[in-house]
Protein backbone atom coordinates (compact mmCIF):
# COMPACT_ATOMS: atom_id res chain seq x y z
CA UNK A 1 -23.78 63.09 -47.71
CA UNK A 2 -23.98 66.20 -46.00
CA UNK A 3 -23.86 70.00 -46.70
CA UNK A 4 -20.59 72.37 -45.74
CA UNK A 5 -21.72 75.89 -44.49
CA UNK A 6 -19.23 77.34 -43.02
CA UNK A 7 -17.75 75.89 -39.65
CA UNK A 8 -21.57 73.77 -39.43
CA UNK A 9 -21.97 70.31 -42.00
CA UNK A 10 -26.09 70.24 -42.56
CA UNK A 11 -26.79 66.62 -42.65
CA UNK A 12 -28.59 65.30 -45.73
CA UNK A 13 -31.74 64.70 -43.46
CA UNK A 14 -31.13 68.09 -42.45
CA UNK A 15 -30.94 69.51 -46.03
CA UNK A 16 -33.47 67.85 -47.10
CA UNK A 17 -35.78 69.52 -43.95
CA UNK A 18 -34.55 72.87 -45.05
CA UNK A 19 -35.13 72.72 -48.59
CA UNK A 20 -38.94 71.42 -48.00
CA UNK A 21 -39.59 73.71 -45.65
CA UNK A 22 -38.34 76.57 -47.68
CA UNK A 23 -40.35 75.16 -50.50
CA UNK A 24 -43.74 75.13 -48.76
CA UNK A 25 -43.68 78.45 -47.73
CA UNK A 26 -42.70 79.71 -51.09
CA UNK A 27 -46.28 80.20 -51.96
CA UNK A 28 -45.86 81.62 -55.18
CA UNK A 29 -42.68 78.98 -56.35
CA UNK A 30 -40.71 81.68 -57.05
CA UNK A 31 -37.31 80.21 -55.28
CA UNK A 32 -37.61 82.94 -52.76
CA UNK A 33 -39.04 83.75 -49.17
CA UNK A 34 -40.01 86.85 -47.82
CA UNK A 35 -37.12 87.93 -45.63
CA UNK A 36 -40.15 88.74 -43.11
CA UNK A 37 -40.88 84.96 -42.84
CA UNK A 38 -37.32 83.96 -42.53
CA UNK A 39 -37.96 83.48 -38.71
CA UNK A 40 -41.15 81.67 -38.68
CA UNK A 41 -39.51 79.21 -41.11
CA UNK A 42 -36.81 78.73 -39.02
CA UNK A 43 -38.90 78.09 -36.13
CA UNK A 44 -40.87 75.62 -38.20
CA UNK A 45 -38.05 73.90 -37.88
CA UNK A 46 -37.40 73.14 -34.36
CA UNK A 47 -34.96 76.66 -34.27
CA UNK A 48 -34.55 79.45 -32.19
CA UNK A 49 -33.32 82.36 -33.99
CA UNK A 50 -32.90 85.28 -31.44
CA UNK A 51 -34.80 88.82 -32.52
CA UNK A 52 -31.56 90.20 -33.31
CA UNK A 53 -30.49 87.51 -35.72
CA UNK A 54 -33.59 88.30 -37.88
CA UNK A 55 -33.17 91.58 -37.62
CA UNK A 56 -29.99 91.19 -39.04
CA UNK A 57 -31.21 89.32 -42.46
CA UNK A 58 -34.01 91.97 -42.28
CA UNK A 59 -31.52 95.04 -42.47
CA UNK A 60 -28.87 93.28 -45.18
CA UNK A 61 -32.04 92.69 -47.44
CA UNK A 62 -33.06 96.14 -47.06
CA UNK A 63 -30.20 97.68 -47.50
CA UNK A 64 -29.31 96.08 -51.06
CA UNK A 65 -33.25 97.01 -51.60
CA UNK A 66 -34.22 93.14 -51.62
CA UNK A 67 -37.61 91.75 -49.95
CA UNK A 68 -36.76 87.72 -50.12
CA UNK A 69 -33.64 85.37 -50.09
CA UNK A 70 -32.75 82.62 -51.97
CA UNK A 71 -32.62 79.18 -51.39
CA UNK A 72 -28.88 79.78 -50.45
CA UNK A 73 -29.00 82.67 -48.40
CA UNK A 74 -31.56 80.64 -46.34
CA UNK A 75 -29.31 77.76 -46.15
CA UNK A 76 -26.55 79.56 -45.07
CA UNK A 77 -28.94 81.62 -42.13
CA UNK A 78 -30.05 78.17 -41.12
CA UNK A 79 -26.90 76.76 -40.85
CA UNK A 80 -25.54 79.38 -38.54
CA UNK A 81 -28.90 79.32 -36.64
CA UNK A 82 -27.28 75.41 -35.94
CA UNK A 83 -24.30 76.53 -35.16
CA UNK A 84 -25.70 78.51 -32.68
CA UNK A 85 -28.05 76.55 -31.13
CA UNK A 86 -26.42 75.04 -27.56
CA UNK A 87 -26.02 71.34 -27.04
CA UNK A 88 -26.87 69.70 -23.54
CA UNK A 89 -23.62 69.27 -23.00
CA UNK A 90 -22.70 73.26 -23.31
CA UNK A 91 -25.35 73.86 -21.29
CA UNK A 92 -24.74 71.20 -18.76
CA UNK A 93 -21.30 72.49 -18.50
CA UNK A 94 -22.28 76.33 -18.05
CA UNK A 95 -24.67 75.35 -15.37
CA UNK A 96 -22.46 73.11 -13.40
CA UNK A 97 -20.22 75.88 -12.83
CA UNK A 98 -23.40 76.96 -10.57
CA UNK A 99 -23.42 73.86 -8.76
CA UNK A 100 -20.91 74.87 -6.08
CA UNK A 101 -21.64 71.88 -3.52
CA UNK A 102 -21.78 69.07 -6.09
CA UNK A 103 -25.49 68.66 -5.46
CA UNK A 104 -27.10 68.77 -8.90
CA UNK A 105 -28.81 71.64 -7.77
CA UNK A 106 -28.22 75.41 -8.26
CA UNK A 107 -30.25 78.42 -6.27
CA UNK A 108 -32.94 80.15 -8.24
CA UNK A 109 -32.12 83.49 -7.06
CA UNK A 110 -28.45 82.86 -8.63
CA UNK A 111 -30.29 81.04 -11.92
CA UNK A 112 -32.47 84.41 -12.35
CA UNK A 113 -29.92 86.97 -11.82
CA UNK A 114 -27.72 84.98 -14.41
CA UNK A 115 -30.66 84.65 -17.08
CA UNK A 116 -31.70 88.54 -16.68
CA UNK A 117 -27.91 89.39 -16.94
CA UNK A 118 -26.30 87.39 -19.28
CA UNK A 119 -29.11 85.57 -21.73
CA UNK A 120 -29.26 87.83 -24.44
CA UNK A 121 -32.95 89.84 -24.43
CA UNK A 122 -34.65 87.35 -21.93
CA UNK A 123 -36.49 89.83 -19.51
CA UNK A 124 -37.28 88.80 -15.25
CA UNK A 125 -40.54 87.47 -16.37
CA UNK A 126 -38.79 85.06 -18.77
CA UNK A 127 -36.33 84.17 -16.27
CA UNK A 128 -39.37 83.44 -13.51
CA UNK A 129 -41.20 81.59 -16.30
CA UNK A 130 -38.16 79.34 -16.80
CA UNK A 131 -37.37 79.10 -12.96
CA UNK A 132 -41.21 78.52 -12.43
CA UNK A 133 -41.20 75.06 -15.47
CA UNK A 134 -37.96 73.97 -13.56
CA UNK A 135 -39.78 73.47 -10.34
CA UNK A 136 -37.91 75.41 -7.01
CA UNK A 137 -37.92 73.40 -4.41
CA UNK A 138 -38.90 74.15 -0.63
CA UNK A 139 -35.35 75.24 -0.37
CA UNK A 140 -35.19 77.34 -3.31
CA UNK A 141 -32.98 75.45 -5.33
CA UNK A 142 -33.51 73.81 -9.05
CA UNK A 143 -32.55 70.72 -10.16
CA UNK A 144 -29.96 71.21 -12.48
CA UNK A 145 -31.55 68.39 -15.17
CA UNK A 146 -35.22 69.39 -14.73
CA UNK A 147 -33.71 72.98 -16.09
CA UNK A 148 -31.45 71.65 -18.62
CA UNK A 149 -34.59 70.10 -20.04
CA UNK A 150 -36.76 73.06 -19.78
CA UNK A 151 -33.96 75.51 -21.46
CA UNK A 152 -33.12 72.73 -24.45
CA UNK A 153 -37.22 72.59 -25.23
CA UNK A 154 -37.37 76.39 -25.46
């Protein structure tokens, strides 16, 4: 059985993840969370909602003068946090566009102009952090599944 949000079908498994984790930080058992904890729940979770997602559910609970959301609301965020989240074969298919010789590889100069430029609010010491867990070789290139794996366990 699974849940219809939107474009995004939670799985029952997935559902059932959400609900418990929603429960056990609802400290008080009040069927609401503190829109402040929204993220951390989230990332409980094996998500990665981007600053300017929870700022988002921040400023829509403060501007109808609300502290928490629902069971629902929470849902629905999570579901479109899923929805966002890339597969390996999105990424795999962004990066090969990189891979201009059919090597596997891609330069890290190219990788860390791309992730400063385009990746929304990842800064040059991300992008050297991420370059650095990907492992440049002697000739400056990355190996393009060494990095998908590194980006996916981010």
């Amino acid at each position: 059985s699974t849940l219809a949000m939107g474009d995004v079908e939670l799985t029952e498994k997935q559902t059932t993840d959400f609900k418990e984790a929603f429960k056990l930080f609802d400290l008080d058992a009040d069927g609401f969370l503190d829109y402040k904890e929204v993220g951390l729940v989230l990332r409980s979770l094996g998500l990665t909602p981007t600053d300017a997602a929870i700022r988002k559910i921040e400023a829509e609970c403060e501007e109808n003068n609300r502290t928490n959301i629902d069971l629902v609301e929470f849902l629905a965020f999570a579901t479109k946090q899923i929805q966002h989240e890339p597969t390996e074969e999105f990424v795999r298919d962004t990066l090969k566009v990189f891979d201009t010789d059919g090597s596997g590889t891609v330069k890290a100069a190219e990788l860390e102009r791309l992730i400063t430029t385009v990746a929304e609010g990842l800064s040059k010491e991300d992008a050297q952090q991420v370059l650095q867990e990907a492992q440049v070789d002697a000739a400056g290139n990355v190996n393009l599944n060494q990095l998908i794996s590194v980006l996916l366990s981010k």
